[in-house]
N, C-alpha and C. Protein backbone atom coordinates (compact mmCIF):
# COMPACT_ATOMS: atom_id res chain seq x y z
N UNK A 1 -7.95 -7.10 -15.29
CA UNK A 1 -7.93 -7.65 -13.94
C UNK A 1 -6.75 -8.60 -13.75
N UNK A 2 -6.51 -9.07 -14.86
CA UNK A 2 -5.44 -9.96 -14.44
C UNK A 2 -4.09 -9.62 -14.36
N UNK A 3 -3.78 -8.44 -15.27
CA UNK A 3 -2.68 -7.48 -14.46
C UNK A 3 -2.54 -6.97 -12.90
N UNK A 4 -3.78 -6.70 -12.95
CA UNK A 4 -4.25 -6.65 -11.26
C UNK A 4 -3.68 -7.75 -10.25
N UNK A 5 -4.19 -8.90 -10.71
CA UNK A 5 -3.84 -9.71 -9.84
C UNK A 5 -2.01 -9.78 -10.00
N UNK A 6 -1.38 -9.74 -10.67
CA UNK A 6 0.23 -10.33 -11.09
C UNK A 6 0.59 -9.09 -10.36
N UNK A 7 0.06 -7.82 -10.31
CA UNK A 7 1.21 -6.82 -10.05
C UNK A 7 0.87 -7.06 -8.24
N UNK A 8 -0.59 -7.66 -7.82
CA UNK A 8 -0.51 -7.70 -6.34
C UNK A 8 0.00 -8.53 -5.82
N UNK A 9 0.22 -10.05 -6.54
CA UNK A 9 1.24 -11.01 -5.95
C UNK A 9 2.54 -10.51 -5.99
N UNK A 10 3.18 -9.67 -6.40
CA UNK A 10 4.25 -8.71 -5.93
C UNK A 10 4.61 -7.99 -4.96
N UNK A 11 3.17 -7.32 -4.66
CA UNK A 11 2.99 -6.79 -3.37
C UNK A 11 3.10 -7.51 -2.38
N UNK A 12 2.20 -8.91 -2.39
CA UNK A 12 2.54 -9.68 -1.45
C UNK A 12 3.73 -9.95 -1.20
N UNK A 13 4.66 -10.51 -2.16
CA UNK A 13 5.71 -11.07 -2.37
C UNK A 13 6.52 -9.83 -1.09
N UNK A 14 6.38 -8.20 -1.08
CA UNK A 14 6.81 -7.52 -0.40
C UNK A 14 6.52 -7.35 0.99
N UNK A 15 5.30 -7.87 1.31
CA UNK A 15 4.48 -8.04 2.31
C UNK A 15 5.32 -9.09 3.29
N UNK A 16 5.23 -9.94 2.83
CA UNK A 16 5.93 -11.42 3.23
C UNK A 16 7.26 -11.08 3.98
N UNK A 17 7.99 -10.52 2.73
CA UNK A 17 9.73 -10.11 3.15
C UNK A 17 9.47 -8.92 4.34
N UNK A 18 8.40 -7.99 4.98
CA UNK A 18 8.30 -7.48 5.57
C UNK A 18 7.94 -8.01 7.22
N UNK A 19 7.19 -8.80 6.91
CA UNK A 19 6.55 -10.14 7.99
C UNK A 19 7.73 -10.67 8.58
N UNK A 20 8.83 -11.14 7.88
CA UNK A 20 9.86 -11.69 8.49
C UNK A 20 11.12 -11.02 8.96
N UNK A 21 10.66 -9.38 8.83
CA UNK A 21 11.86 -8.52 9.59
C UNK A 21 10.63 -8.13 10.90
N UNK A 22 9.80 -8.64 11.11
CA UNK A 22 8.98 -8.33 12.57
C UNK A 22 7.66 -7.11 11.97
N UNK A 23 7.94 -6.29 10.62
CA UNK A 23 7.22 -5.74 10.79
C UNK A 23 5.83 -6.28 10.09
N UNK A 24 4.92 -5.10 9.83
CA UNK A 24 3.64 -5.15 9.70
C UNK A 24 3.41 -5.96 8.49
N UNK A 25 2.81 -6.97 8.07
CA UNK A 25 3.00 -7.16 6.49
C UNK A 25 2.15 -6.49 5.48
N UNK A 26 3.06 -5.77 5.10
CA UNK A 26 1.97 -4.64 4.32
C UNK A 26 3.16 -4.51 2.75
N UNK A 27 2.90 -4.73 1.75
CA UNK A 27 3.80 -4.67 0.74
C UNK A 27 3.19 -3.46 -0.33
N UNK A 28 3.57 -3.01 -1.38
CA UNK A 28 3.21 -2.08 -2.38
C UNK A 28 3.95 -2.39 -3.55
N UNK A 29 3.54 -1.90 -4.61
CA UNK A 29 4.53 -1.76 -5.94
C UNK A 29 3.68 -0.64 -6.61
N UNK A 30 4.45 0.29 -7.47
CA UNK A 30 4.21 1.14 -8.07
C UNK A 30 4.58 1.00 -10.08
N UNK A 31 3.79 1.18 -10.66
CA UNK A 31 3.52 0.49 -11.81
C UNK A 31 3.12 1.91 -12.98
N UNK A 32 3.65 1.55 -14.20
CA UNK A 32 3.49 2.58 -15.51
C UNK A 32 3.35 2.03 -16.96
N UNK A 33 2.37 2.05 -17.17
CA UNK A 33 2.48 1.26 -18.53
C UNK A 33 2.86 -0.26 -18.58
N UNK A 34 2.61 -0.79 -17.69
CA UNK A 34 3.20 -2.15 -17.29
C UNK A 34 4.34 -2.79 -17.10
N UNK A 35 5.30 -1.91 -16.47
CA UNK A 35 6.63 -1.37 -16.40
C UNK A 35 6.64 -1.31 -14.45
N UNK A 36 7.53 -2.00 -13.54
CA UNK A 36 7.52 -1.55 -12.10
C UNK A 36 8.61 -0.70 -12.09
N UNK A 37 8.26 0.32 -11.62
CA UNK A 37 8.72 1.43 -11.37
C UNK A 37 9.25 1.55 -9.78
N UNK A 38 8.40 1.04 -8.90
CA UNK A 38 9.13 0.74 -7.30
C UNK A 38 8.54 -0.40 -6.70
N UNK A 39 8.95 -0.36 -5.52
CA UNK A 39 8.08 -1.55 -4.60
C UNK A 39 8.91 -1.49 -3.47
N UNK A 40 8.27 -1.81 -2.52
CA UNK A 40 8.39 -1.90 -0.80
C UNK A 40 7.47 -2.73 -0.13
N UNK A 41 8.15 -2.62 1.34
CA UNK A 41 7.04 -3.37 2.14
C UNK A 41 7.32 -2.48 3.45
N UNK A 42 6.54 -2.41 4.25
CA UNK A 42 6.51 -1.82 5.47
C UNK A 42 7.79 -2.08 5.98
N UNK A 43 8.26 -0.84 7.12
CA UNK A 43 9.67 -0.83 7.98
C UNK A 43 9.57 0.24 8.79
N UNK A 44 8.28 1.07 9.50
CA UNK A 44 8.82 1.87 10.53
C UNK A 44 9.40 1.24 11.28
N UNK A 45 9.27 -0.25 12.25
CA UNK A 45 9.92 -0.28 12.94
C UNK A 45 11.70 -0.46 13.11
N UNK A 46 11.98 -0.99 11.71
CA UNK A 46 13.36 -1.14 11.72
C UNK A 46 13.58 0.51 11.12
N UNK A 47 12.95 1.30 10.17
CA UNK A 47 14.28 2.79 10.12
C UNK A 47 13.11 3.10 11.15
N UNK A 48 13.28 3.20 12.28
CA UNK A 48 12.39 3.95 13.65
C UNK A 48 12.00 5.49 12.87
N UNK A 49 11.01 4.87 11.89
CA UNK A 49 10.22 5.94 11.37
C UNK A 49 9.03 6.01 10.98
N UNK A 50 8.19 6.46 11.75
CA UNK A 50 6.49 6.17 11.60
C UNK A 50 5.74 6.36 10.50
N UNK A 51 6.59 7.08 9.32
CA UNK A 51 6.13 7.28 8.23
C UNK A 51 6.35 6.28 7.22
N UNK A 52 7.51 5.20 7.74
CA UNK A 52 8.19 4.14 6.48
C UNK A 52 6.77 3.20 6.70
N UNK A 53 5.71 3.57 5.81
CA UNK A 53 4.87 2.98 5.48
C UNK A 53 5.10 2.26 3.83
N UNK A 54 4.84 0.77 3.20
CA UNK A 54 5.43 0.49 2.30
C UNK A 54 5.24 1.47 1.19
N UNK A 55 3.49 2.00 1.00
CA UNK A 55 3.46 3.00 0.40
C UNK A 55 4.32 4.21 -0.03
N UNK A 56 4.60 4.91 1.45
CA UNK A 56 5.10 5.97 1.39
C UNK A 56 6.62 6.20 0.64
N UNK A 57 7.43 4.37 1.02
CA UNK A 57 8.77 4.16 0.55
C UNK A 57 8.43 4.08 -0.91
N UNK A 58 7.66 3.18 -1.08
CA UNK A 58 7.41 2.91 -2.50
C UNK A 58 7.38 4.06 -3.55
N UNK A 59 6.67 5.24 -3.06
CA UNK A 59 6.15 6.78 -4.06
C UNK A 59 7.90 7.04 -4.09
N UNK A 60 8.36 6.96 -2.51
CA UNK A 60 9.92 8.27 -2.45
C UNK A 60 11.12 7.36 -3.33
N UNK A 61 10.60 5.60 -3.94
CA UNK A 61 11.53 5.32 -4.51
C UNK A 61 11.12 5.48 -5.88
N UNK A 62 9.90 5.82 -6.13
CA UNK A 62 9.55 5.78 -7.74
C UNK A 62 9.68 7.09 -8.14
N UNK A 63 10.32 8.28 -7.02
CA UNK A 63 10.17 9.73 -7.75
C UNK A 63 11.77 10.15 -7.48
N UNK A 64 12.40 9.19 -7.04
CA UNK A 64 13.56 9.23 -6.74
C UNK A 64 14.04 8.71 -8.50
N UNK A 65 13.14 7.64 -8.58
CA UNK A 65 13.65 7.10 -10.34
C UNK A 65 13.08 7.83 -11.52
N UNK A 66 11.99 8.94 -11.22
CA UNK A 66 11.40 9.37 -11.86
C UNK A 66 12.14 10.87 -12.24
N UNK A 67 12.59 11.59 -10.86
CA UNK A 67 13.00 12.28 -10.94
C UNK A 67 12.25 13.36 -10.80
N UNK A 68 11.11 13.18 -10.13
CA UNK A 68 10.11 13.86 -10.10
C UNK A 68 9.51 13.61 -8.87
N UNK A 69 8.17 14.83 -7.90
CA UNK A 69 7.63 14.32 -7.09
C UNK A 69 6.27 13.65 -7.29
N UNK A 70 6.07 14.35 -8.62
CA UNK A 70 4.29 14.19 -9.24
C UNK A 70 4.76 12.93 -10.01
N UNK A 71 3.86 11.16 -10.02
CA UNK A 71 3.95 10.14 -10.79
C UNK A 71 2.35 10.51 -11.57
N UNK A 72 2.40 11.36 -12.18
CA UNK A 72 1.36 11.03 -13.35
C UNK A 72 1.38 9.57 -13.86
N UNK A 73 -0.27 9.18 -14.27
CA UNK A 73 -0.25 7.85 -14.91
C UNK A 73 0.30 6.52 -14.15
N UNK A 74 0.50 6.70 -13.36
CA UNK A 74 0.94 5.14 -12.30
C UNK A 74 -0.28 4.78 -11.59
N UNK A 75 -0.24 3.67 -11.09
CA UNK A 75 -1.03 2.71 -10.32
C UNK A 75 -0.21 2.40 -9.25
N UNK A 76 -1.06 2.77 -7.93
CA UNK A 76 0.11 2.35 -6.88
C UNK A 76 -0.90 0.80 -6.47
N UNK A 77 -0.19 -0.56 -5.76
CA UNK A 77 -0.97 -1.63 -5.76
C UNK A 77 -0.69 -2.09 -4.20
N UNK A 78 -1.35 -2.01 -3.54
CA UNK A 78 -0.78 -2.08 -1.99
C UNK A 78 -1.39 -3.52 -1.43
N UNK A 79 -1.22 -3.94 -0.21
CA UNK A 79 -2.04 -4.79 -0.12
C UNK A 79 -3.26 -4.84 1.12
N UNK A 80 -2.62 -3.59 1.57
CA UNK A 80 -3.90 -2.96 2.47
C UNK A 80 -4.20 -1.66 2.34
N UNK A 81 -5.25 -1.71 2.43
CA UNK A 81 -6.15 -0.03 2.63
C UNK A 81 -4.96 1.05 3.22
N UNK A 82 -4.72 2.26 2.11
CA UNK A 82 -4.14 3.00 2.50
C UNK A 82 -4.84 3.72 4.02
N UNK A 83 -3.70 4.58 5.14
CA UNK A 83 -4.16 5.19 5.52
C UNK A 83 -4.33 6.41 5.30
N UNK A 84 -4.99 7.29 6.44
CA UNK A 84 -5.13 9.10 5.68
C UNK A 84 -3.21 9.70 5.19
N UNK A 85 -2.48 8.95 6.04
CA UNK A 85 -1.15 9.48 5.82
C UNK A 85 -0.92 9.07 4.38
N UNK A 86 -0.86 8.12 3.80
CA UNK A 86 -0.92 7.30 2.73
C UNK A 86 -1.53 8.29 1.32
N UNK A 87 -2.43 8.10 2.15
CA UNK A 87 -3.70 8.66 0.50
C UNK A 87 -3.62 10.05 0.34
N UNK A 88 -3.03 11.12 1.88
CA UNK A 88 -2.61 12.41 1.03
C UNK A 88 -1.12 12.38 0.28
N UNK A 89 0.07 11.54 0.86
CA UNK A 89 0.73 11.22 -0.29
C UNK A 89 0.83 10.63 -2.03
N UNK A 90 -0.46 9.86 -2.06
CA UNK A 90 -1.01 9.64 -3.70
C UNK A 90 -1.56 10.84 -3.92
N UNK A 91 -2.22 11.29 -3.15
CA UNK A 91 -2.82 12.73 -3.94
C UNK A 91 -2.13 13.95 -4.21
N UNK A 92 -0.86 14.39 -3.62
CA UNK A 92 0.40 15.25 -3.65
C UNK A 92 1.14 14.63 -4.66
N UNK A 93 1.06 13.34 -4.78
CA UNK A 93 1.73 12.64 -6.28
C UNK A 93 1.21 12.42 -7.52
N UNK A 94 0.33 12.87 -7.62
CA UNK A 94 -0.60 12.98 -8.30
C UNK A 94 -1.11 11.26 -9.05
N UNK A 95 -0.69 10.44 -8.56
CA UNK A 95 -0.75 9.13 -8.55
C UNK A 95 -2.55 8.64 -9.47
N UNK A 96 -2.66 8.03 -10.36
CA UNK A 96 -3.85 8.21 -11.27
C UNK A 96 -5.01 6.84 -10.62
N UNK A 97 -4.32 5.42 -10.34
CA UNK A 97 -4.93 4.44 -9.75
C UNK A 97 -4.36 3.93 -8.58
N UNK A 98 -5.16 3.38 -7.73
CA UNK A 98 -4.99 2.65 -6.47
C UNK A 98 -5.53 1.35 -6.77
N UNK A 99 -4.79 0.17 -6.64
CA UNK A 99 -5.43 -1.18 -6.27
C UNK A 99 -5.06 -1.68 -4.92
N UNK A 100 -6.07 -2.03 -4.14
CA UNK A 100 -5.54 -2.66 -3.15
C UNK A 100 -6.28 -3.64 -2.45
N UNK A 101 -5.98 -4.55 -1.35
CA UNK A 101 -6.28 -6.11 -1.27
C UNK A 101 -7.23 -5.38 -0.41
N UNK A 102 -6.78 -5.92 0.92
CA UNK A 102 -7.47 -6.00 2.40
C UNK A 102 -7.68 -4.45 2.50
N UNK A 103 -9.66 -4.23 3.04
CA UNK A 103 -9.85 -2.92 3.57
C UNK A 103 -9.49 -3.20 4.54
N UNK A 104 -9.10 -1.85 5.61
CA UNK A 104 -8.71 -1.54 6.65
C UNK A 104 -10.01 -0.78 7.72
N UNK A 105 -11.08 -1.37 8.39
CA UNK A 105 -12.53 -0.66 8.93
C UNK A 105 -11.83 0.79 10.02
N UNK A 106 -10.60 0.21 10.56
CA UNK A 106 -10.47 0.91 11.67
C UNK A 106 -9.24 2.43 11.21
N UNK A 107 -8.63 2.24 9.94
CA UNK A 107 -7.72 3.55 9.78
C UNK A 107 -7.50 3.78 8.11
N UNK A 108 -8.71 3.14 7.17
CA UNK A 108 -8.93 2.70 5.84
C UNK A 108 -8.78 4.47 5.36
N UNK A 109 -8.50 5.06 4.68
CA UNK A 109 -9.15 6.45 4.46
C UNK A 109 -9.24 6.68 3.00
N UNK A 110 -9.07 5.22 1.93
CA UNK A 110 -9.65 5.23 0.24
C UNK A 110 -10.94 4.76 0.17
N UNK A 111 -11.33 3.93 1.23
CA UNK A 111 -13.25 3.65 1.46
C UNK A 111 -13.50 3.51 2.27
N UNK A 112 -13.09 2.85 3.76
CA UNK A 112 -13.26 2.53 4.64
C UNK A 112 -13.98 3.82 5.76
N UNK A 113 -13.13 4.33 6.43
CA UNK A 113 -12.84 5.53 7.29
C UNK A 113 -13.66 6.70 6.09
N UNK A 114 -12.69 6.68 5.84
CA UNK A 114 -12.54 8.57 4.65
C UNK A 114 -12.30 8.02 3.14
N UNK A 115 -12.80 8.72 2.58
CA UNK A 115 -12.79 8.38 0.99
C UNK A 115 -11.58 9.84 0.27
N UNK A 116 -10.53 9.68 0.34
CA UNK A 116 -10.01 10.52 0.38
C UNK A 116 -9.59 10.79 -1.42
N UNK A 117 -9.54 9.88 -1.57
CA UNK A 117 -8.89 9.50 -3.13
C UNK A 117 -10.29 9.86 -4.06
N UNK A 118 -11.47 9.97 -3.61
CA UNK A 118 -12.96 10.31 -4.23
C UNK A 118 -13.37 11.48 -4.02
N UNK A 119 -12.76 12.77 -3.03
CA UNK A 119 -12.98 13.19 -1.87
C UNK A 119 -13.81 14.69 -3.20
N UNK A 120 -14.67 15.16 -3.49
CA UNK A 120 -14.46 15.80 -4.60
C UNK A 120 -14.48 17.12 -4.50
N UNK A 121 -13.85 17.37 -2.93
CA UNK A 121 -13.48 18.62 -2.60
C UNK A 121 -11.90 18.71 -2.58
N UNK A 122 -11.32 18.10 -3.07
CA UNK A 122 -10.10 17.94 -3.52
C UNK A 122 -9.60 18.59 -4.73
N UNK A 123 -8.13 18.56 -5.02
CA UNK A 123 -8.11 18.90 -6.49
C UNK A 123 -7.57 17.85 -7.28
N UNK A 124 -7.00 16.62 -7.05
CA UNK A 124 -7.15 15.40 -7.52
C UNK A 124 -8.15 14.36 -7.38
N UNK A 125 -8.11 13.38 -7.73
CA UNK A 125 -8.46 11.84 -7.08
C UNK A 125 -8.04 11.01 -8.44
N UNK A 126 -8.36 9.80 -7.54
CA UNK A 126 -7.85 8.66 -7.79
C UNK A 126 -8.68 8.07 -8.04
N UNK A 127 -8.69 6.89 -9.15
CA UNK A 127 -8.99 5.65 -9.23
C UNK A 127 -9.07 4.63 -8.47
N UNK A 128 -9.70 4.14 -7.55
CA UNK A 128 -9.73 3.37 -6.67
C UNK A 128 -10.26 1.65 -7.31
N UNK A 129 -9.88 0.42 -7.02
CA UNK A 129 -10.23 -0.74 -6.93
C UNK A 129 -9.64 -1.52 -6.01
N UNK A 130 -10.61 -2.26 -5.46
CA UNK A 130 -10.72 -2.76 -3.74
C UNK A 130 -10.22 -3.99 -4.08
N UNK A 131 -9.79 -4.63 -3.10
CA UNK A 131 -10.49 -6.22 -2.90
C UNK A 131 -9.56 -7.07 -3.83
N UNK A 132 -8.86 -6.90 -4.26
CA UNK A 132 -7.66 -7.53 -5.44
C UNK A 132 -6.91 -8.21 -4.27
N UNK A 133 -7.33 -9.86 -4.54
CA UNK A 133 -6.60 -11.05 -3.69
C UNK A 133 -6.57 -10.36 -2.22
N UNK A 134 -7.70 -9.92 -1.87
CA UNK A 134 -7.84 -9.66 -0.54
C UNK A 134 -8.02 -10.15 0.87
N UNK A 135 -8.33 -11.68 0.21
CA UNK A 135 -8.76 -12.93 1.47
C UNK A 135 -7.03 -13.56 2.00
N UNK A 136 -6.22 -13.44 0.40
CA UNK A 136 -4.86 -13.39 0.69
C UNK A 136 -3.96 -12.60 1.92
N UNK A 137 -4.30 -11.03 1.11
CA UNK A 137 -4.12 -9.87 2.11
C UNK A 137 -4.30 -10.10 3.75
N UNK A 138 -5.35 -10.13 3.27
CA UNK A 138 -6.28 -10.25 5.20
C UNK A 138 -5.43 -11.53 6.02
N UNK A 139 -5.49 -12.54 5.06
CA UNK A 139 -5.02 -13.68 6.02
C UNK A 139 -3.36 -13.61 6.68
N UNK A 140 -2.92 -12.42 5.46
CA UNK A 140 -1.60 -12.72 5.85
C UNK A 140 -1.17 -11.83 7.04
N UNK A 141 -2.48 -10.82 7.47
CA UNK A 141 -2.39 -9.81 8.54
C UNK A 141 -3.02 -10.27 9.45
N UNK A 142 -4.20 -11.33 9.31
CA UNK A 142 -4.57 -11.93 10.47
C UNK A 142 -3.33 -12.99 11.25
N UNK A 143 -2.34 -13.77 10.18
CA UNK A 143 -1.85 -14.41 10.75
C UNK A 143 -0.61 -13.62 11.68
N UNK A 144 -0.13 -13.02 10.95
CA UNK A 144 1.23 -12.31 11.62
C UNK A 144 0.55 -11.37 13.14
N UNK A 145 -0.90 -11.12 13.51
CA UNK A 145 -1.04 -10.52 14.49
C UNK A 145 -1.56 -11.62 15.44
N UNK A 146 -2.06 -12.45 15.09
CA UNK A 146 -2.45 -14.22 15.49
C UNK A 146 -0.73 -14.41 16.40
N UNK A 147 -0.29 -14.71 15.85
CA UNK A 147 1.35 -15.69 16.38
C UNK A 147 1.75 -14.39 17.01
N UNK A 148 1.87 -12.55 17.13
CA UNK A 148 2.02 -11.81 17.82
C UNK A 148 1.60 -12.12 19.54
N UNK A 149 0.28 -12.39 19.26
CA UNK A 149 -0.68 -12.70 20.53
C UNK A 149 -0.27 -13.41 20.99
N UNK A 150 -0.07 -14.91 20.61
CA UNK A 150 0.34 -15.87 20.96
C UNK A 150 1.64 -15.67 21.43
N UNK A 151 2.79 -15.06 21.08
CA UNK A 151 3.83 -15.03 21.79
C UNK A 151 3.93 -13.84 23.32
N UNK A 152 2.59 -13.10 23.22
CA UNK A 152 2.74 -12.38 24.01
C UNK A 152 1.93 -12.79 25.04
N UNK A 153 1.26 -14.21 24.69
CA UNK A 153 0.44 -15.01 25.66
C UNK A 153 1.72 -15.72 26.65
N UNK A 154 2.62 -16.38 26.32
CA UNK A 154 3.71 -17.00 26.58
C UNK A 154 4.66 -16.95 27.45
């Protein structure tokens, strides 16, 4: 667990740097043997691409280093609940664990929504563990949509 926690204050750490280019704060790192292999934080809105989810950057930079599209044996560590876009990319990557902070009730699809990563009509899944520094997570998405409001109160 306590790898858990060190590789998600990373995430955050990506989260944060994402928060202060306007976008969503959502960070990831991708991990092997205790080795980081990638990391991102959210940016559709700056590459105006609905898919630059931190996740999604995170897999295309760890198979870019991998050299590969399948990451056997990695842990991807996010800091929010993947969505369905998200979790069929770990499962096309064949990606072995998921840790992640804050569930997501309204577009969650590893427990929340859809259990996609458990799904056992699948031909993978994943390892799933929730809730890793998640009051962190949450707060740092409550705040950045908090001061949103507020400026759009203004």
């Amino acid at each position: 667990m306590n790898d858990d926690v060190s590789w998600m204050k990373l995430a955050l750490e990506e989260a944060r740097m994402a928060a202060l280019k306007g976008e969503v704060p959502v960070g990831a790192v991708i991990v092997r043997e205790g080795k980081l292999l990638a990391r991102a934080g959210n940016s559709p809105i700056g590459l105006h691409d609905p898919t630059a989810h931190a996740e999604i950057l995170a897999l295309r930079a760890a198979c870019q280093r991998e050299e590969n599209y399948r990451l056997p044996c990695v842990t991807l560590y996010v800091t929010l609940e993947p969505c369905a876009m998200c979790m069929g990319a770990m499962l096309h990557a064949r990606v072995a664990r998921l840790v992640y902070g804050a569930t997501d009730p309204k577009t969650g699809a590893a427990r929340s929504l859809f259990q996609l990563g458990e799904d056992e009509r699948l031909n993978h899944h994943i390892e799933i563990t929730a809730d890793v520094l998640a009051e962190e997570s949450g707060e740092m998405l409550r705040e950045f949509f908090r001061s949103r409001r507020k400026r759009a109160d203004e």
